[in-house]
N, C-alpha and C. Protein backbone atom coordinates (compact mmCIF):
# COMPACT_ATOMS: atom_id res chain seq x y z
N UNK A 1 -142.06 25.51 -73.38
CA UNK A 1 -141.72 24.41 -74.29
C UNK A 1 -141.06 23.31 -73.50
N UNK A 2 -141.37 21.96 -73.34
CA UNK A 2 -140.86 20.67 -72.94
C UNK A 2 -140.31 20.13 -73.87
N UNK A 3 -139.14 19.33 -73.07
CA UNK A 3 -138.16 18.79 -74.01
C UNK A 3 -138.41 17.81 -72.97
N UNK A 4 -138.43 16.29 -73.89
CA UNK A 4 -138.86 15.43 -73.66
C UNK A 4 -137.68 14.12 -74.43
N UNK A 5 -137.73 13.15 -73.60
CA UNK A 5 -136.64 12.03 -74.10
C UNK A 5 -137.44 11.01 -74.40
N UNK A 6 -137.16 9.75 -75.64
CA UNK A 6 -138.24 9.03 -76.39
C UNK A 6 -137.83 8.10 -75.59
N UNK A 7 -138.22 6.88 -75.94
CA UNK A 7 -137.74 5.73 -75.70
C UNK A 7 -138.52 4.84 -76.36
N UNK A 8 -138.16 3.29 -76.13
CA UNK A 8 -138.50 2.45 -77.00
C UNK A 8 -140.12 1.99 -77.20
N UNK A 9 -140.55 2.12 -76.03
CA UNK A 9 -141.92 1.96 -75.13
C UNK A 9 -142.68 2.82 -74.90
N UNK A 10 -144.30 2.42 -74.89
CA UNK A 10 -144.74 3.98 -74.07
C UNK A 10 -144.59 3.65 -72.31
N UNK A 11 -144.21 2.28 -71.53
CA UNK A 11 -144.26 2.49 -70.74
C UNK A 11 -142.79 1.73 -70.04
N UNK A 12 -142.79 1.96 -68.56
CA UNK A 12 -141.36 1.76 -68.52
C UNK A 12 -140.02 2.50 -68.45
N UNK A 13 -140.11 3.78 -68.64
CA UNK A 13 -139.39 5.16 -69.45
C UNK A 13 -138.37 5.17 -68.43
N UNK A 14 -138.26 5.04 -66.87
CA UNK A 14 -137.08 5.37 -65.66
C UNK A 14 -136.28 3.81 -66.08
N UNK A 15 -137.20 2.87 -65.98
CA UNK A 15 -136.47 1.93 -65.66
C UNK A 15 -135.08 1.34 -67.30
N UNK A 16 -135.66 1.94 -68.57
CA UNK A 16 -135.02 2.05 -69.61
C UNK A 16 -133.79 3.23 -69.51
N UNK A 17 -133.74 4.62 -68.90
CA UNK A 17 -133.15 5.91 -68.76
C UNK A 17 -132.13 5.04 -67.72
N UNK A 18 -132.22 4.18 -66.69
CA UNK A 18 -131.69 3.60 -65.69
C UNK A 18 -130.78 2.55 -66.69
N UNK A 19 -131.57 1.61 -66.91
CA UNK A 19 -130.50 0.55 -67.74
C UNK A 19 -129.68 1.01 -68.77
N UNK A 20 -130.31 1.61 -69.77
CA UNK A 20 -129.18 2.29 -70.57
C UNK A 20 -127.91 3.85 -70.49
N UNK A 21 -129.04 4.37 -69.76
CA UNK A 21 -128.00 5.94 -69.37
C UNK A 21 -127.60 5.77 -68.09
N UNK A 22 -127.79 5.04 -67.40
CA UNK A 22 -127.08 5.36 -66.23
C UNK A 22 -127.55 6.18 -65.74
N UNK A 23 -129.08 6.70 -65.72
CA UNK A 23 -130.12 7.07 -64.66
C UNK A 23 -130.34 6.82 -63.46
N UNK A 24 -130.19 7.70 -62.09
CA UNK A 24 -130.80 7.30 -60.75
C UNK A 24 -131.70 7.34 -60.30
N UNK A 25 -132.71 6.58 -60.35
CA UNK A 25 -134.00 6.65 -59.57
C UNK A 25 -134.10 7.07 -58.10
N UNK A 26 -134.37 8.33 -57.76
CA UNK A 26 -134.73 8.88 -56.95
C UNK A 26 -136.00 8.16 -56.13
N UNK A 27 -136.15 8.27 -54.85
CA UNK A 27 -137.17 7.98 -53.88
C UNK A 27 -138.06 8.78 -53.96
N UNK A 28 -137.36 10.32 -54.08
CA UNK A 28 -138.69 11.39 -53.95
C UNK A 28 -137.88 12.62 -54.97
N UNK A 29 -138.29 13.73 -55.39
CA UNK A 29 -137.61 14.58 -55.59
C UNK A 29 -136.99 15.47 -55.06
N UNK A 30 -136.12 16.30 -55.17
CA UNK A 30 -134.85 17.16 -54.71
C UNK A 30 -136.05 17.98 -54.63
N UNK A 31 -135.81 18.81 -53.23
CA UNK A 31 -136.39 19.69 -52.51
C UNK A 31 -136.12 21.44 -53.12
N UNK A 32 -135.58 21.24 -54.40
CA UNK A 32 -135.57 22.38 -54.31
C UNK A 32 -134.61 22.54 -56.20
N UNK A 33 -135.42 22.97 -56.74
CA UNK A 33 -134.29 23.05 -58.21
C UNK A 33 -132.87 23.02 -58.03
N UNK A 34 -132.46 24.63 -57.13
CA UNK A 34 -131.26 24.36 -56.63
C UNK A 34 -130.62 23.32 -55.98
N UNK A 35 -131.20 22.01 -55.57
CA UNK A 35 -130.71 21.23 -55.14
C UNK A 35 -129.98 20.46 -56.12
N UNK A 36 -130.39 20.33 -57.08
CA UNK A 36 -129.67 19.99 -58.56
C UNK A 36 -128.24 19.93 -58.91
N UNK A 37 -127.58 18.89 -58.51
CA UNK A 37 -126.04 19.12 -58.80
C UNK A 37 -126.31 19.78 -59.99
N UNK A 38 -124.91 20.49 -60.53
CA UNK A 38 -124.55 20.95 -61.61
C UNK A 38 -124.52 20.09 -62.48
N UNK A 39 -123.78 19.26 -62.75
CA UNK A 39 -123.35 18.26 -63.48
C UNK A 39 -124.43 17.29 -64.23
N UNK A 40 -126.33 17.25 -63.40
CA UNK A 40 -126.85 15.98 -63.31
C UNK A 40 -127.91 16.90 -63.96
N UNK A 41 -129.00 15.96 -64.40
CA UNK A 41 -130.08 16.64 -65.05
C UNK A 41 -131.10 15.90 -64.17
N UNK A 42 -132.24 16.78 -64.06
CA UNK A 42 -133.37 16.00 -63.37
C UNK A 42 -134.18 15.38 -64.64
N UNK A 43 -134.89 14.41 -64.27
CA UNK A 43 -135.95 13.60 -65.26
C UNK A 43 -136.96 13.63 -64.37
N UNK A 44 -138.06 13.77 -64.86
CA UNK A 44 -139.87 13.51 -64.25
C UNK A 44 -140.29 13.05 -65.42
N UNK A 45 -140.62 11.33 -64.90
CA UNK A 45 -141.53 10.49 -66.03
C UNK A 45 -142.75 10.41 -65.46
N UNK A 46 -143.87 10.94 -65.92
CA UNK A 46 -144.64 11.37 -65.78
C UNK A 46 -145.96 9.97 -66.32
N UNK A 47 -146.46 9.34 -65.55
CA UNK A 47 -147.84 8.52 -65.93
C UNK A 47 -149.07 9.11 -66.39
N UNK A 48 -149.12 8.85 -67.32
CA UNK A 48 -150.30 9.64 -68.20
C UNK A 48 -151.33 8.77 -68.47
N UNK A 49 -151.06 7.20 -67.91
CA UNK A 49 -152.48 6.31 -68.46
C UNK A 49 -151.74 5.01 -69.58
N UNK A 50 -152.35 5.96 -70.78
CA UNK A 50 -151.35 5.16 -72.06
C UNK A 50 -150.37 5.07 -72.02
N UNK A 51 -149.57 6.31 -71.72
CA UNK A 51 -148.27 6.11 -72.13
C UNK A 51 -147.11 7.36 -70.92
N UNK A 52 -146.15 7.46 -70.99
CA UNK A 52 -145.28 7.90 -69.86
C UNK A 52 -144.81 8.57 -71.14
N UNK A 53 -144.56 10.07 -70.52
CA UNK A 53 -143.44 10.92 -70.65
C UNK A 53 -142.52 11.28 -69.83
N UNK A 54 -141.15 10.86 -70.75
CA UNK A 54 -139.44 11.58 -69.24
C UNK A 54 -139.63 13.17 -70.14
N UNK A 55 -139.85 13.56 -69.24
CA UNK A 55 -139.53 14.97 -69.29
C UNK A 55 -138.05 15.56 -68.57
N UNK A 56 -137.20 16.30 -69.24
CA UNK A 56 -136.20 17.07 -68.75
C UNK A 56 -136.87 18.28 -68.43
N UNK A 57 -136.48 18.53 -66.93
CA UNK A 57 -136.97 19.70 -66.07
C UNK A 57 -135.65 20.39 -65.98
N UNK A 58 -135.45 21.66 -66.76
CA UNK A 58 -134.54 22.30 -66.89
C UNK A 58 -134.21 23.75 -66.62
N UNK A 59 -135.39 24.00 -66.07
CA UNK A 59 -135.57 25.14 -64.77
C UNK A 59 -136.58 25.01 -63.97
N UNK A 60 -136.15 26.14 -63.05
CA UNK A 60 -136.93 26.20 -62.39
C UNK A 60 -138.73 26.73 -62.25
N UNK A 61 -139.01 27.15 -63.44
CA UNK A 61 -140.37 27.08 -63.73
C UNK A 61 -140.34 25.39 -64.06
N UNK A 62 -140.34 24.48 -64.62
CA UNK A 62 -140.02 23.41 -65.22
C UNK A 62 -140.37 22.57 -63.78
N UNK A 63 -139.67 22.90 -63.39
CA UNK A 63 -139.71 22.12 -61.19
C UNK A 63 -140.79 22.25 -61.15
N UNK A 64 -141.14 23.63 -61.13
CA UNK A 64 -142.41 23.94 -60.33
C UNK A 64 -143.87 23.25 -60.75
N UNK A 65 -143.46 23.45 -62.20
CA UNK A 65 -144.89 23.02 -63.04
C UNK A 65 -144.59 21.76 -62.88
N UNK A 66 -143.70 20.62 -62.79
CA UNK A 66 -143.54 19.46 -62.48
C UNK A 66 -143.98 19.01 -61.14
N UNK A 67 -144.02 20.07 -60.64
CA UNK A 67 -144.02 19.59 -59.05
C UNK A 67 -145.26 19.69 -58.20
N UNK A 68 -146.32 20.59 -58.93
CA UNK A 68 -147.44 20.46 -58.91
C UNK A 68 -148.03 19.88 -57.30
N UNK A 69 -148.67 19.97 -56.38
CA UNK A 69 -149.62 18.83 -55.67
C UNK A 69 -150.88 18.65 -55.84
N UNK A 70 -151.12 19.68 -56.89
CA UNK A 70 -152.03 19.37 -57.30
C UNK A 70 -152.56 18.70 -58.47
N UNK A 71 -151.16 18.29 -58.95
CA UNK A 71 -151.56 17.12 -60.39
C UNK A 71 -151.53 15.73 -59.73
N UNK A 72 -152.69 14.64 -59.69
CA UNK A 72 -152.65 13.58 -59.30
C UNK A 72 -151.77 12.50 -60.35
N UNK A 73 -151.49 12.86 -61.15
CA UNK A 73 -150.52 11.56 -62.09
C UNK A 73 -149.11 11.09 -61.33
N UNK A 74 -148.92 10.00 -61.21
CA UNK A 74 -147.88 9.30 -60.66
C UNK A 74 -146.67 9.91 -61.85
N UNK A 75 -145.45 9.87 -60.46
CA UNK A 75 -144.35 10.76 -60.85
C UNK A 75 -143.17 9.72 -60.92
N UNK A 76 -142.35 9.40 -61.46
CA UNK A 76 -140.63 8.91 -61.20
C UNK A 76 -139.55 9.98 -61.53
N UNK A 77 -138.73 10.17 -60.39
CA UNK A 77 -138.05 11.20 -60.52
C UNK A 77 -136.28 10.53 -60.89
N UNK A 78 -135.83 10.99 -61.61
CA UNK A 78 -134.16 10.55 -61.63
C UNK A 78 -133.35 11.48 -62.08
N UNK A 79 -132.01 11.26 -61.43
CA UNK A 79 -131.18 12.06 -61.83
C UNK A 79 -130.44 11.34 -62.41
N UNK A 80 -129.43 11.90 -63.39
CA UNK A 80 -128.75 11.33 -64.75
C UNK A 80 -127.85 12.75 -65.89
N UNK A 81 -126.84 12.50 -65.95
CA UNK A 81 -125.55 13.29 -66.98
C UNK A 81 -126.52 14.12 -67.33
N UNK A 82 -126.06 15.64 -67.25
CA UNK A 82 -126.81 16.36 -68.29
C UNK A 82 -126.62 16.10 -69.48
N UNK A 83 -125.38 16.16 -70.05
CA UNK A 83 -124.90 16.19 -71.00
C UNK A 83 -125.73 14.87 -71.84
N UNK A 84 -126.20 13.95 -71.45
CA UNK A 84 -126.55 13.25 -71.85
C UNK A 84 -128.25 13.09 -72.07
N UNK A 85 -128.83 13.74 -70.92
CA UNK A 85 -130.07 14.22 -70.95
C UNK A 85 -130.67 15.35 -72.09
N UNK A 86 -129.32 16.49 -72.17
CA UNK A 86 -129.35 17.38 -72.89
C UNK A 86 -129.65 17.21 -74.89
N UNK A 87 -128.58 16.38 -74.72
CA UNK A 87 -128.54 15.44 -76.13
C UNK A 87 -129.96 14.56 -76.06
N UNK A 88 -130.39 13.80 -75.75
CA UNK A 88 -131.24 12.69 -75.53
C UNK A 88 -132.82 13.58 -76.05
N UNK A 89 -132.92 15.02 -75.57
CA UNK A 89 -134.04 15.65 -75.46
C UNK A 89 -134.05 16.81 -76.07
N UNK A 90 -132.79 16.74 -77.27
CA UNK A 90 -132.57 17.99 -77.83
C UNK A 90 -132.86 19.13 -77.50
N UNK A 91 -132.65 19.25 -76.01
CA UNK A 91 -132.63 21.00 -75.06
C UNK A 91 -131.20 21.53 -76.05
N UNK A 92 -131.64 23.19 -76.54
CA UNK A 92 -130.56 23.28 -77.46
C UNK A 92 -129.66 23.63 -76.65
């Protein structure tokens, strides 16, 4: 099950998670789930064409299936408050 954060747009989704939550846009992703501060939640907004999904990746199956090299869809990765990610994407 994916838990997923809305936003106002279908496209655009890091750079909105950035201006309003105080999202970090990452260069590339954290090498490793465990690399994951405690504190921070990962986001993968995911290009789908029409429209972008931020997905909260909230384990490590979650990484993995995110992390794919073999899915060609363009990725934005950010880190950002769990607590706020958590709420945002109703992860219970």
């Amino acid at each position: 099950m994916g838990y997923y954060i809305q936003a106002p747009s279908a496209h655009g989704k890091a750079e909105y998670l950035a201006a309003e939550h105080a999202a970090d846009i990452l260069g590339v992703p954290p090498a490793s789930y465990a690399a994951i501060p405690e504190d921070k939640a990962l986001i993968a907004v995911v290009d789908n064409g029409l429209f972008e999904a931020a997905a909260y990746v909230h384990s490590e199956p979650e990484f993995t299936a995110f992390s794919r090299l073999d899915d060609p869809r363009p990725r934005t990765w950010l880190l950002m408050d769990k607590t706020t990610a958590q709420r945002l994407s109703n992860y219970p």
